[in-house]
C-alpha atoms as a PDB file:
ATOM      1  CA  UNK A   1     -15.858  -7.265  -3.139  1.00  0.00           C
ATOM      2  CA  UNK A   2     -18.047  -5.134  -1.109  1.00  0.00           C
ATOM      3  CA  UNK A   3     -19.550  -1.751  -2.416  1.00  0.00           C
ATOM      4  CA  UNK A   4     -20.032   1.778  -1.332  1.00  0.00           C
ATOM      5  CA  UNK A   5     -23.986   1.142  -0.191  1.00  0.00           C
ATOM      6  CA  UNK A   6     -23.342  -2.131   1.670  1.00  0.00           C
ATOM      7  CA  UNK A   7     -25.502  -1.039   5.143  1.00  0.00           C
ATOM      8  CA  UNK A   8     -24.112  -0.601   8.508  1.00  0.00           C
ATOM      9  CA  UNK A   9     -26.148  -3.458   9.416  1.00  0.00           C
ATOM     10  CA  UNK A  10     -27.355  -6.797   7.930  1.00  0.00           C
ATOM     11  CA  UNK A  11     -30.860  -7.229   7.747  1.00  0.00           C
ATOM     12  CA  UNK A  12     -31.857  -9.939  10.196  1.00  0.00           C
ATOM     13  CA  UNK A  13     -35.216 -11.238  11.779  1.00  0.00           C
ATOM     14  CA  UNK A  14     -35.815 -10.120  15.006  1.00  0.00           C
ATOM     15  CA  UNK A  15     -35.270 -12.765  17.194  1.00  0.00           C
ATOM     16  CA  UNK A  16     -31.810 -12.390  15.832  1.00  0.00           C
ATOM     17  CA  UNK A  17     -28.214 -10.873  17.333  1.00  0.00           C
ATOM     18  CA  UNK A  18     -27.452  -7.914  14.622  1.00  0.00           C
ATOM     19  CA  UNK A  19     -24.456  -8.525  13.058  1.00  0.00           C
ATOM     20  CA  UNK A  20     -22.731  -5.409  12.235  1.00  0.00           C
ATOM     21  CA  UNK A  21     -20.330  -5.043   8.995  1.00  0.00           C
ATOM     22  CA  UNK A  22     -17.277  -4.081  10.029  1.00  0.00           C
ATOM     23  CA  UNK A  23     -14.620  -5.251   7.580  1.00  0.00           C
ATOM     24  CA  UNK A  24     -15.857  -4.711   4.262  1.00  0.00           C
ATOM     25  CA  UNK A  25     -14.729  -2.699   1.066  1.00  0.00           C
ATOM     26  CA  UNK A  26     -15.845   0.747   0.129  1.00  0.00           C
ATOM     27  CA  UNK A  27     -15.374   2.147  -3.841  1.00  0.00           C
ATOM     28  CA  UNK A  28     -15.777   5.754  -4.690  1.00  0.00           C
ATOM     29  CA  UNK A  29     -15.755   6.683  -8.275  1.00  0.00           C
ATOM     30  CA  UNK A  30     -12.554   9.274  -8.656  1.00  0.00           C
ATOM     31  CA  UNK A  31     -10.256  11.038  -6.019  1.00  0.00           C
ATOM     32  CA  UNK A  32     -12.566  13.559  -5.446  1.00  0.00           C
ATOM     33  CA  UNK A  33     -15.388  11.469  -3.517  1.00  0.00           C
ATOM     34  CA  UNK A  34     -11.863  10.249  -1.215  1.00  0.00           C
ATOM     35  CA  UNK A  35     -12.864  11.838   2.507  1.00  0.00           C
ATOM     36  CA  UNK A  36     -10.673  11.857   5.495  1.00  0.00           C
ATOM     37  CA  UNK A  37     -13.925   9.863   7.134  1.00  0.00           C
ATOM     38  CA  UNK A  38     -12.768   6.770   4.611  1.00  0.00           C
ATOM     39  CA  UNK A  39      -9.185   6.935   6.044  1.00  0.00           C
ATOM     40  CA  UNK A  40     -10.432   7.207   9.611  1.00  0.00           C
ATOM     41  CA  UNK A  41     -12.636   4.327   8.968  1.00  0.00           C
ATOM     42  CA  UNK A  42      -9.291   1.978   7.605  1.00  0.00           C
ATOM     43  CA  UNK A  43      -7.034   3.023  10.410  1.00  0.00           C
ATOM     44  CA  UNK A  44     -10.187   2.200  13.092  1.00  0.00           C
ATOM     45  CA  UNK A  45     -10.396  -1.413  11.878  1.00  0.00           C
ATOM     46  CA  UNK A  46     -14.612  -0.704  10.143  1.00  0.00           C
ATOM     47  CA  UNK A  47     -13.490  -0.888   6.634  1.00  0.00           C
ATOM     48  CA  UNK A  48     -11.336  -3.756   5.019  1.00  0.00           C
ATOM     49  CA  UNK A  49      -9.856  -1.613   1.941  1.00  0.00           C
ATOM     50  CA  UNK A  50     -11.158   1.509  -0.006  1.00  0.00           C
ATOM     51  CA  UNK A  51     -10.798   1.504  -3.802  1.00  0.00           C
ATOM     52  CA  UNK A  52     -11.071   4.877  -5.611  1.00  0.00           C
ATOM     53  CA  UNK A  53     -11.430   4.603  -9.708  1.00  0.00           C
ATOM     54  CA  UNK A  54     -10.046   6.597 -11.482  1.00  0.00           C
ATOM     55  CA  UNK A  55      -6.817   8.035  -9.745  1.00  0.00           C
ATOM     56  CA  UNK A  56      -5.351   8.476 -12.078  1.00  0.00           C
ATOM     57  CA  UNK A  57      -5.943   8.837 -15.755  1.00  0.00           C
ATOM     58  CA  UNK A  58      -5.020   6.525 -18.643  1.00  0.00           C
ATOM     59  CA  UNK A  59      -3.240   8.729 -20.273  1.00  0.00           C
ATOM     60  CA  UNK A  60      -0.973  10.077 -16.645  1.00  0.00           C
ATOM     61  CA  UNK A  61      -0.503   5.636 -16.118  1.00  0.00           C
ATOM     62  CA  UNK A  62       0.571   5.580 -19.792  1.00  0.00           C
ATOM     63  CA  UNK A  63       3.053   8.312 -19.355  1.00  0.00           C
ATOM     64  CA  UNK A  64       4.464   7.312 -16.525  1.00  0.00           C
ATOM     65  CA  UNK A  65       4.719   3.544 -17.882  1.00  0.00           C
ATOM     66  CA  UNK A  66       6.631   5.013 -21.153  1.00  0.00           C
ATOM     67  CA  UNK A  67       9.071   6.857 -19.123  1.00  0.00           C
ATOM     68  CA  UNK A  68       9.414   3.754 -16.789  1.00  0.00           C
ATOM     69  CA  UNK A  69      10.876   1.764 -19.250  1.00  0.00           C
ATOM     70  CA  UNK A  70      13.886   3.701 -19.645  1.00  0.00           C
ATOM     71  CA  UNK A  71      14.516   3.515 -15.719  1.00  0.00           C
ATOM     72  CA  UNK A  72      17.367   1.173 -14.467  1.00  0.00           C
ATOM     73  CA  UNK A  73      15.330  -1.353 -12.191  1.00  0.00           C
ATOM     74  CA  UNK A  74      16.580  -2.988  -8.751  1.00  0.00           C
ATOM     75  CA  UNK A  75      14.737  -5.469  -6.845  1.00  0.00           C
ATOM     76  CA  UNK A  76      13.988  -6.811  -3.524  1.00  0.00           C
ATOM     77  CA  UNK A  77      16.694  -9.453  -2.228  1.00  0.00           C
ATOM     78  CA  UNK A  78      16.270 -11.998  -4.930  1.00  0.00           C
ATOM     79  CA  UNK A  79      17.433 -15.200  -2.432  1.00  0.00           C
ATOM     80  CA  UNK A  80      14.700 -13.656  -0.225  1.00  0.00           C
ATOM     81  CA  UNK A  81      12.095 -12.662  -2.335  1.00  0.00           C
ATOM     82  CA  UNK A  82      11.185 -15.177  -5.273  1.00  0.00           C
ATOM     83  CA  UNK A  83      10.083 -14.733  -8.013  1.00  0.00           C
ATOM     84  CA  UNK A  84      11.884 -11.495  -8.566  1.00  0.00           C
ATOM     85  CA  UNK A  85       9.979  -8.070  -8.145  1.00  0.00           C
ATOM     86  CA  UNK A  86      11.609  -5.218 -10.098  1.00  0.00           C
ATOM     87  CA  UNK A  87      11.408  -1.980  -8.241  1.00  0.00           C
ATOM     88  CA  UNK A  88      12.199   1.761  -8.281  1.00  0.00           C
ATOM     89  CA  UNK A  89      13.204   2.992  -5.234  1.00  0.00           C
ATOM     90  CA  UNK A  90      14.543   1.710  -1.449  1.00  0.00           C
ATOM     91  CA  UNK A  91      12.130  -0.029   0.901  1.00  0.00           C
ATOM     92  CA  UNK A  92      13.074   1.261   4.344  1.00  0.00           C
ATOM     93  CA  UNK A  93      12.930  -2.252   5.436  1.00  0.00           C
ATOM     94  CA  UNK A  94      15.471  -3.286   3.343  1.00  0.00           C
ATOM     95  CA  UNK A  95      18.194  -1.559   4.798  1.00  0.00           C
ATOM     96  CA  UNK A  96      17.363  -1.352   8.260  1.00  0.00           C
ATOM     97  CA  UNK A  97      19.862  -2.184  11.213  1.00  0.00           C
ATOM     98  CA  UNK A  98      20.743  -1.623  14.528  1.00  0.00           C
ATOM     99  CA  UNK A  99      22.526   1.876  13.720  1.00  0.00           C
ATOM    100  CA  UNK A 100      18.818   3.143  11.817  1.00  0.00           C
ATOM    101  CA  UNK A 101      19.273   3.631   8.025  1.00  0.00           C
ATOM    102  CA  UNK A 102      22.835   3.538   6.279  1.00  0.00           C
ATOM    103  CA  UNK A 103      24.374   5.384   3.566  1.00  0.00           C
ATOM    104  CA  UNK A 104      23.170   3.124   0.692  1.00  0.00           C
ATOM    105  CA  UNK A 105      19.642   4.132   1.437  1.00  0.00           C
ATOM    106  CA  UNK A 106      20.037   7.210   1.215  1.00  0.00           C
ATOM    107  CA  UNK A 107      22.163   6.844  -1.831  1.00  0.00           C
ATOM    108  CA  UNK A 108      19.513   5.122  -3.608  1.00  0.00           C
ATOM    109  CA  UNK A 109      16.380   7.450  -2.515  1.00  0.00           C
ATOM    110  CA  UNK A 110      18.235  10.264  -3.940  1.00  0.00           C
ATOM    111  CA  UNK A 111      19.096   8.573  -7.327  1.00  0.00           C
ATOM    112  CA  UNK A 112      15.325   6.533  -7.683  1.00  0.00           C
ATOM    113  CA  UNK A 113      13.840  10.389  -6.977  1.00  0.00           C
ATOM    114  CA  UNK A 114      15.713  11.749  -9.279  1.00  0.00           C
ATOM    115  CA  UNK A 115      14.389   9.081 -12.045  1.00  0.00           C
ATOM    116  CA  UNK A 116      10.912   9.311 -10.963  1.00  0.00           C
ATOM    117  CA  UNK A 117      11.121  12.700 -10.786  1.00  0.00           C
ATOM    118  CA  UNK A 118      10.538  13.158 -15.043  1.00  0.00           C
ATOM    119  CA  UNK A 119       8.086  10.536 -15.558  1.00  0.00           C
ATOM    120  CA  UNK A 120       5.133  11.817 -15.919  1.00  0.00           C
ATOM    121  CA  UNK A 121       4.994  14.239 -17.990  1.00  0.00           C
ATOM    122  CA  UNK A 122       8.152  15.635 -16.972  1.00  0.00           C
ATOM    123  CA  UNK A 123       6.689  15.740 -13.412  1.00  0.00           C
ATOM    124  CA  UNK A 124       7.410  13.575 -11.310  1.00  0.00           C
ATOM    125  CA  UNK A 125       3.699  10.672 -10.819  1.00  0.00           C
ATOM    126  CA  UNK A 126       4.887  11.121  -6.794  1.00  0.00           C
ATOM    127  CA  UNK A 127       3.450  14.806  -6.562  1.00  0.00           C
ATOM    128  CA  UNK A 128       0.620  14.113  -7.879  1.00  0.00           C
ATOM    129  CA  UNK A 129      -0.913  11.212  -5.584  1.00  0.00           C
ATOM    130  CA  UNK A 130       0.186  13.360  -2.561  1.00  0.00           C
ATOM    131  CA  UNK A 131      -1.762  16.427  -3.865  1.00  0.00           C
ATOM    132  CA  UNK A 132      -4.520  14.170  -4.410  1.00  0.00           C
ATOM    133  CA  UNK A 133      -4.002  12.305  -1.230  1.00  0.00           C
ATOM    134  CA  UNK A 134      -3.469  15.704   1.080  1.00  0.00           C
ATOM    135  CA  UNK A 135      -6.751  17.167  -0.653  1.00  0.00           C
ATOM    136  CA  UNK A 136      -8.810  14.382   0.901  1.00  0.00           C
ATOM    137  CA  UNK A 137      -7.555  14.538   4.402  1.00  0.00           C
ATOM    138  CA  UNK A 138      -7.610  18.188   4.404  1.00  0.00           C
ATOM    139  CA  UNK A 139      -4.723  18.780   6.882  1.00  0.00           C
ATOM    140  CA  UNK A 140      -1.506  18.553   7.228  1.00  0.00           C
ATOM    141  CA  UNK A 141       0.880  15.808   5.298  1.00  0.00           C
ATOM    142  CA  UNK A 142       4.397  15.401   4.714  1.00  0.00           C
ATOM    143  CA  UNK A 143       7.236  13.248   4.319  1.00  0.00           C
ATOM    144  CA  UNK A 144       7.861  11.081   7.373  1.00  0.00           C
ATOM    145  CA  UNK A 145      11.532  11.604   8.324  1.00  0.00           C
ATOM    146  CA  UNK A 146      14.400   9.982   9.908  1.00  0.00           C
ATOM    147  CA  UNK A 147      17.570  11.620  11.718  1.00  0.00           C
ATOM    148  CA  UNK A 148      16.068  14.975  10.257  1.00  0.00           C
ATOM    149  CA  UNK A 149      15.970  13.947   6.325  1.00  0.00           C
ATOM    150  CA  UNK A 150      13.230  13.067   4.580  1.00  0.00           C
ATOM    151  CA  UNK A 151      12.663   9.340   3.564  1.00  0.00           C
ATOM    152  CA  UNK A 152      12.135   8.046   0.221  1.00  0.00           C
ATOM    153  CA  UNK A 153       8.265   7.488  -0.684  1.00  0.00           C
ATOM    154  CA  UNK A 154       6.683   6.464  -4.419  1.00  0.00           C
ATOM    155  CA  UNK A 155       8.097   3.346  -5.043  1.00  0.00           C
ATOM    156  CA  UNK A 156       7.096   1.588  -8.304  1.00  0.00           C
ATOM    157  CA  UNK A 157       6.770  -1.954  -8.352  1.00  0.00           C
ATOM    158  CA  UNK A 158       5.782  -5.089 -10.871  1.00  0.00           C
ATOM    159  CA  UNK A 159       4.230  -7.522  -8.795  1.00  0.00           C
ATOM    160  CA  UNK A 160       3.586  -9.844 -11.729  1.00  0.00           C
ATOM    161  CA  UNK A 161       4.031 -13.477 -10.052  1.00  0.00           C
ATOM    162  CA  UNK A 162       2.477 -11.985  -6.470  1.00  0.00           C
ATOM    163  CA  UNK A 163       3.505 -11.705  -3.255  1.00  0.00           C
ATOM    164  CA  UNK A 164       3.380 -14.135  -0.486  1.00  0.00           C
ATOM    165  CA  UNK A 165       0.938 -13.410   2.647  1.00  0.00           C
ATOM    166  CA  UNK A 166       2.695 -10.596   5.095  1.00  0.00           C
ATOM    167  CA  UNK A 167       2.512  -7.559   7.243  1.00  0.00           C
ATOM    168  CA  UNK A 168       3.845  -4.115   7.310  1.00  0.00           C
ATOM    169  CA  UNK A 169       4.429  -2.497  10.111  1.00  0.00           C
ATOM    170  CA  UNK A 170       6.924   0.238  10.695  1.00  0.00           C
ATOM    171  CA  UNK A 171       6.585   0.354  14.562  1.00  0.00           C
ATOM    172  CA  UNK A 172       7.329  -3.130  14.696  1.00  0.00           C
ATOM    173  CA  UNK A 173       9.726  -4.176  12.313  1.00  0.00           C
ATOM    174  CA  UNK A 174      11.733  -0.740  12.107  1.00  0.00           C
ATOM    175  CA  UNK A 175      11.492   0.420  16.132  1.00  0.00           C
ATOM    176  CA  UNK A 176      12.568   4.069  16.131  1.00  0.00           C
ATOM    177  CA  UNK A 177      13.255   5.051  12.693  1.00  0.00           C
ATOM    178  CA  UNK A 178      10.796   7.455  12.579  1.00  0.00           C
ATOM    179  CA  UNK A 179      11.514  11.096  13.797  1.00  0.00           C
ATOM    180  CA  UNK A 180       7.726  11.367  14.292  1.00  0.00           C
ATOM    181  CA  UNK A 181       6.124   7.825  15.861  1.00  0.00           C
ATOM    182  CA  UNK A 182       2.748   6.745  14.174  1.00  0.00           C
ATOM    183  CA  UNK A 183      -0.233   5.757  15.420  1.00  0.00           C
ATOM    184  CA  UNK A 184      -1.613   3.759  12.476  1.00  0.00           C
ATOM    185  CA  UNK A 185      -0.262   2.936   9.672  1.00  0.00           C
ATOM    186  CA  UNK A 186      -2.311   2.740   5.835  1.00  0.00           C
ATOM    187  CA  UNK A 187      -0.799   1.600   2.895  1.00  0.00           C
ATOM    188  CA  UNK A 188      -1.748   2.381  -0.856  1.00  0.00           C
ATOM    189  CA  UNK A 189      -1.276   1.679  -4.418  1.00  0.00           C
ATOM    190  CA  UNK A 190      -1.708   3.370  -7.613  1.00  0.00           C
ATOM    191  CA  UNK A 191      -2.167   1.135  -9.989  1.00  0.00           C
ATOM    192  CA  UNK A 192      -0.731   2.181 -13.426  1.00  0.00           C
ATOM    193  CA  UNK A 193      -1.182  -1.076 -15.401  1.00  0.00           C
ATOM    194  CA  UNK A 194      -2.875  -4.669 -14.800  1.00  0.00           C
ATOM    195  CA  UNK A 195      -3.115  -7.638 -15.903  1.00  0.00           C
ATOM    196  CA  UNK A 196      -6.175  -8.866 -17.891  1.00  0.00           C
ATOM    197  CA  UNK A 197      -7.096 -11.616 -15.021  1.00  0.00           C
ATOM    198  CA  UNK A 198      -5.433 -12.320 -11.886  1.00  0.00           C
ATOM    199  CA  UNK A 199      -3.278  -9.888  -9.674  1.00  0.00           C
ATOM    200  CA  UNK A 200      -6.390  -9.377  -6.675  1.00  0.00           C
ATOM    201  CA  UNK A 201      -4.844  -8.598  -3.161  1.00  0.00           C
ATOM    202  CA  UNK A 202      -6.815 -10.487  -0.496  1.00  0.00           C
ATOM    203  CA  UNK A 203      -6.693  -8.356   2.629  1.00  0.00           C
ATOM    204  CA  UNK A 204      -7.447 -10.450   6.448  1.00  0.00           C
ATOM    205  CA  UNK A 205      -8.423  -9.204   9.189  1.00  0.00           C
ATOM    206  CA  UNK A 206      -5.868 -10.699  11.309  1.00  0.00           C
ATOM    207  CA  UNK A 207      -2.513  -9.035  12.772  1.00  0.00           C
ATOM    208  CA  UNK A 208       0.561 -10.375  13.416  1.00  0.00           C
ATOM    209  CA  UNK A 209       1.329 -12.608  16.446  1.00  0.00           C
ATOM    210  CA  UNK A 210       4.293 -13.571  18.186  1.00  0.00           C
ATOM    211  CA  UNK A 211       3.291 -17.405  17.893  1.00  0.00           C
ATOM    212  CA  UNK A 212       2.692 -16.772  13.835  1.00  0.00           C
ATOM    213  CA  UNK A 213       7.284 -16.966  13.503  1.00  0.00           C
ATOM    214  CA  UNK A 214       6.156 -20.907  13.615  1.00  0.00           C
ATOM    215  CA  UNK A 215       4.303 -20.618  10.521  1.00  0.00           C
ATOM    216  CA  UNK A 216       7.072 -18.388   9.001  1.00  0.00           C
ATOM    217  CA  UNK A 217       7.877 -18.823   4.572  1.00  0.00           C
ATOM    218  CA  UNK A 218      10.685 -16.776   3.339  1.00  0.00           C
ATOM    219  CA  UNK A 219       9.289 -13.088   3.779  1.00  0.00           C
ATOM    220  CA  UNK A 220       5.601 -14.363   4.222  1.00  0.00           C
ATOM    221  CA  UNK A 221       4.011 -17.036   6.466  1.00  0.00           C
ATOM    222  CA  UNK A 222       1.507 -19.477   5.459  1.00  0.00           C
ATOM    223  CA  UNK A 223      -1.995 -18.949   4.976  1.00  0.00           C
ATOM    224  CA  UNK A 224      -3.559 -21.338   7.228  1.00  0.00           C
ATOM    225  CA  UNK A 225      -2.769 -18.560   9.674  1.00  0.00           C
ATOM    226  CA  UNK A 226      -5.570 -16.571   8.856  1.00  0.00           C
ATOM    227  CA  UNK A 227      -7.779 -18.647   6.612  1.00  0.00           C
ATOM    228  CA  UNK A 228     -10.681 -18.085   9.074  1.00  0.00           C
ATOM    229  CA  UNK A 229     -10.938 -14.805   9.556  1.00  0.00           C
ATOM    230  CA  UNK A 230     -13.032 -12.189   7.661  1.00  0.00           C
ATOM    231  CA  UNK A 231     -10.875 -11.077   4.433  1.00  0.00           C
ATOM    232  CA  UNK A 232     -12.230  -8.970   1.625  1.00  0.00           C
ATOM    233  CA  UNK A 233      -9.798  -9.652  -2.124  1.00  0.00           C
ATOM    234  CA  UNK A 234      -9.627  -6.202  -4.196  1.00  0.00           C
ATOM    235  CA  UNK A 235      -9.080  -6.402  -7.655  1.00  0.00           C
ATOM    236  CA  UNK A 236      -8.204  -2.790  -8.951  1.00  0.00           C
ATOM    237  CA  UNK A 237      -8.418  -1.547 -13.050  1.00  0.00           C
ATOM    238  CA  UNK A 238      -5.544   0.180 -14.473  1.00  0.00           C
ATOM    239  CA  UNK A 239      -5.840   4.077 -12.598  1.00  0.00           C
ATOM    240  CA  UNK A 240      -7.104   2.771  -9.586  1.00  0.00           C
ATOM    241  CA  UNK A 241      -5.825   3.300  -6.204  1.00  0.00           C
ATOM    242  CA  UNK A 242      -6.660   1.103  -3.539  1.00  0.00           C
ATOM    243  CA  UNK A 243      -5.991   2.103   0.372  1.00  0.00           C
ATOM    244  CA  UNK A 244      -5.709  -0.878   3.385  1.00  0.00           C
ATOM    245  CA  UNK A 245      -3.947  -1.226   6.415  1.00  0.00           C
ATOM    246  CA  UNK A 246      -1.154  -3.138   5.651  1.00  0.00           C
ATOM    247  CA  UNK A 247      -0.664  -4.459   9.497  1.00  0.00           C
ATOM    248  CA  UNK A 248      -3.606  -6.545   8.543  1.00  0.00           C
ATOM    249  CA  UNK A 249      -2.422  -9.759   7.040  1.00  0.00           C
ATOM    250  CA  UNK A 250      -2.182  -9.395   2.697  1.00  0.00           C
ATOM    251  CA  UNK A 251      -1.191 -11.600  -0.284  1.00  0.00           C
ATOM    252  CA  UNK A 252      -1.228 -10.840  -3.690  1.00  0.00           C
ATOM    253  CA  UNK A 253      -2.235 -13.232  -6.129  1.00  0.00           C
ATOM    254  CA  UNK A 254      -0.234 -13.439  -9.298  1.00  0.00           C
ATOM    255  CA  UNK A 255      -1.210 -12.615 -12.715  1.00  0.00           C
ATOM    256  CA  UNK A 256      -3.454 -14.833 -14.897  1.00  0.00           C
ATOM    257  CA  UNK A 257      -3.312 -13.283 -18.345  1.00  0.00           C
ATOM    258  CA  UNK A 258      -1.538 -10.868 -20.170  1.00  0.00           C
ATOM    259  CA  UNK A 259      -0.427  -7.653 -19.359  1.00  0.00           C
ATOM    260  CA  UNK A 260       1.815  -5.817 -16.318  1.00  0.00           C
ATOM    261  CA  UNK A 261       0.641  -5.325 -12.882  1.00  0.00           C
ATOM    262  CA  UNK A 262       2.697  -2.215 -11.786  1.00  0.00           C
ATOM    263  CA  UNK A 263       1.794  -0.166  -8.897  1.00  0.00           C
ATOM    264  CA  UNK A 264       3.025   3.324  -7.179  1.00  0.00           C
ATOM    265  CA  UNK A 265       3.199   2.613  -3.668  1.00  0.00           C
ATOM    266  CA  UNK A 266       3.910   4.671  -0.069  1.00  0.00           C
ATOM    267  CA  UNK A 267       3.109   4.164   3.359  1.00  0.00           C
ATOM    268  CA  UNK A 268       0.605   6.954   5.252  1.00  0.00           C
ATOM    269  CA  UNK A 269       0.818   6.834   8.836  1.00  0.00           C
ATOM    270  CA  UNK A 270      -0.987   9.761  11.310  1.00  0.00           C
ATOM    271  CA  UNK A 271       1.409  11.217  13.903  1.00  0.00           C
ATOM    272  CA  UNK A 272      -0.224  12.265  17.478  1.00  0.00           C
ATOM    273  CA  UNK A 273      -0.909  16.107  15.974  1.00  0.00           C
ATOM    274  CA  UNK A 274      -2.896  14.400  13.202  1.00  0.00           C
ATOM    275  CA  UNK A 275      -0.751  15.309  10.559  1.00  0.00           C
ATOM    276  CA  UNK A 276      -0.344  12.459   7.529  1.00  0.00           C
ATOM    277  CA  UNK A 277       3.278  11.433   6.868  1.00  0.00           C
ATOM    278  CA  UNK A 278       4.160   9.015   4.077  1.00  0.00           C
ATOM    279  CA  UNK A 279       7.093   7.321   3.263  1.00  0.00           C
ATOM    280  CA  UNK A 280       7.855   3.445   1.285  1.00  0.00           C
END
C-alpha cells in the first residue's frame, strides 16, 4: 500500500524516461488532514484510493455496532449475490427499471433511515460522515435526488466472505435516475469493524468495457480482465474510511480470521456546479 510521502516522481538515472506515479494510495491520519485536493486527485485518475485513520472513533464504531444488532437485516439478491451480504438499506441498483425507481425503494429507504437513524448514540452514524465529509470539500453537498426526493445514502454492510471483482457506475448502469447528472463518481466506506486478517479491497486501474460482458460471473467478471494493470489493495483498521472511484475495477477479498468486516457506505458524485451529492 502506498503512503502519503510516496514522490510525484520515481527516482531514475538520467538516461532514463521518468515514470510518473499516478495510481497510488495516499493515508492521512484523521478526517481533519481530508482536503478537497485528495478528492480531486481520485476523481482525476492520480490517486488509486485515499485512506483516512481514524474516522471515526472506537467508541462511535462500537455504538453503532451495538445498536446494529437489534436492526432487521435484508440482503442483496441471494441467487445473485453468493455468499449472502446482510445489509441495511436499498441499493439504487437493486431496484432499478425502465420506469426509474419503484415504490419498494422508497418504502425501504424510509424504513432503513428510520433504523439507522438511532444508532449511534441516538444519532443517526449517517450525519456524521457527511459533516465530516462536507468539512473537507468545503462547498456545497447534499443528497443526490431522483423525481424530486431524496435517495437513500448510508448503507451498512457485512462483507465477510468478499465480493467478486465489479464496477459502479451510476451513469451507466442507472441512465437518468439522477435529477442532477454527475461527472465523476467516488465511493467510500467507513469501516466500523474488521476482521483480524483478510478483508483488503484491491482497487485496478481499469474501467469497464463493452467486450468485458464475455468475461461476465454472476454480478462480477473474472479477474484475468484486469490482472495487468496497475492496482493498489487497501486494507483499512476498524474507524477507517477509505475513498476510491468505484468505476475503476474492485474486489474484496474475504475474511481470514476472526471478527466482522462491516462498513457504512454512500456514493459521492460532483454535479457540473461543483456541488457533492451522495447517495448508496
Amino acid at each position: 500500500m502506498g503512503t502519503a510521502t510516496a514522490p510525484a516522481r520515481e527516482n531514475v538515472s538520467s538516461n532514463q524516461t521518468p515514470i510518473y506515479v499516478l495510481f497510488d494510495v495516499e493515508t492521512v491520519q484523521s478526517p481533519e488532514k481530508l482536503t478537497r485536493d485528495h478528492l480531486v486527485r481520485l476523481a482525476a485518475g492520480t490517486l488509486g484510493a485515499v485512506v483516512v485513520r481514524n474516522f471515526g472513533t472506537a467508541g462511535e464504531c462500537a455504538s453503532v455496532l451495538r445498536g446494529l444488532d437489534t436492526c432487521p437485516m435484508g440482503s442483496y439478491d441471494e441467487e445473485i449475490v453468493v455468499p449472502r451480504i446482510p445489509k441495511l438499506g436499498p441499493a439504487a441498483y437493486d431496484h432499478y427499471d425502465a420506469h426509474g425507481l419503484g415504490d419498494a425503494y422508497w418504502r425501504d429507504a424510509e424504513e432503513s433511515a428510520r433504523h439507522r437513524s438511532t444508532l449511534l448514540d441516538g444519532t443517526d452514524p449517517l450525519t456524521l460522515a457527511v459533516d465530516r465529509v462536507r468539512r473537507a470539500w468545503g462547498g456545497r453537498m447534499r443528497p443526490a435526488t431522483a423525481d424530486g426526493r431524496a435517495m437513500y445514502a448510508g448503507m451498512i454492510r457485512e462483507t465477510n466472505g468478499g465480493m467478486k471483482m465489479h464496477w459502479d457506475e451510476i451513469g451507466r448502469e442507472m441512465p437518468g435516475t439522477l435529477d442532477e447528472p454527475v461527472i465523476t463518481q467516488l465511493g467510500f466506506n467507513w469501516y466500523l469493524s474488521v476482521p483480524e486478517a483478510g478483508g483488503s479491497t484491491e482497487i485496478f486501474r481499469r474501467r469497464w468495457l463493452p467486450g468485458d460482458e464475455a468475461h461476465r460471473d454472476g454480478y462480477g467478471y473474472a479477474e484475468e480482465l484486469a490482472r495487468t494493470e496497475p492496482s493498489v489493495v487497501v486494507t483499512p483498521g476498524a474507524g477507517d474510511a477509505v475513498f476510491f472511484d468505484p468505476r475503476n475495477y474492485h474486489a474484496v477479498r474475504g475474511n481470514e480470521g476472526p471478527g466482522r468486516r462491516v462498513a457504512l457506505s454512500f456514493f459521492l458524485g460532483v454535479t457540473a456546479d461543483g456541488t457533492l451529492s451522495y447517495w448508496s
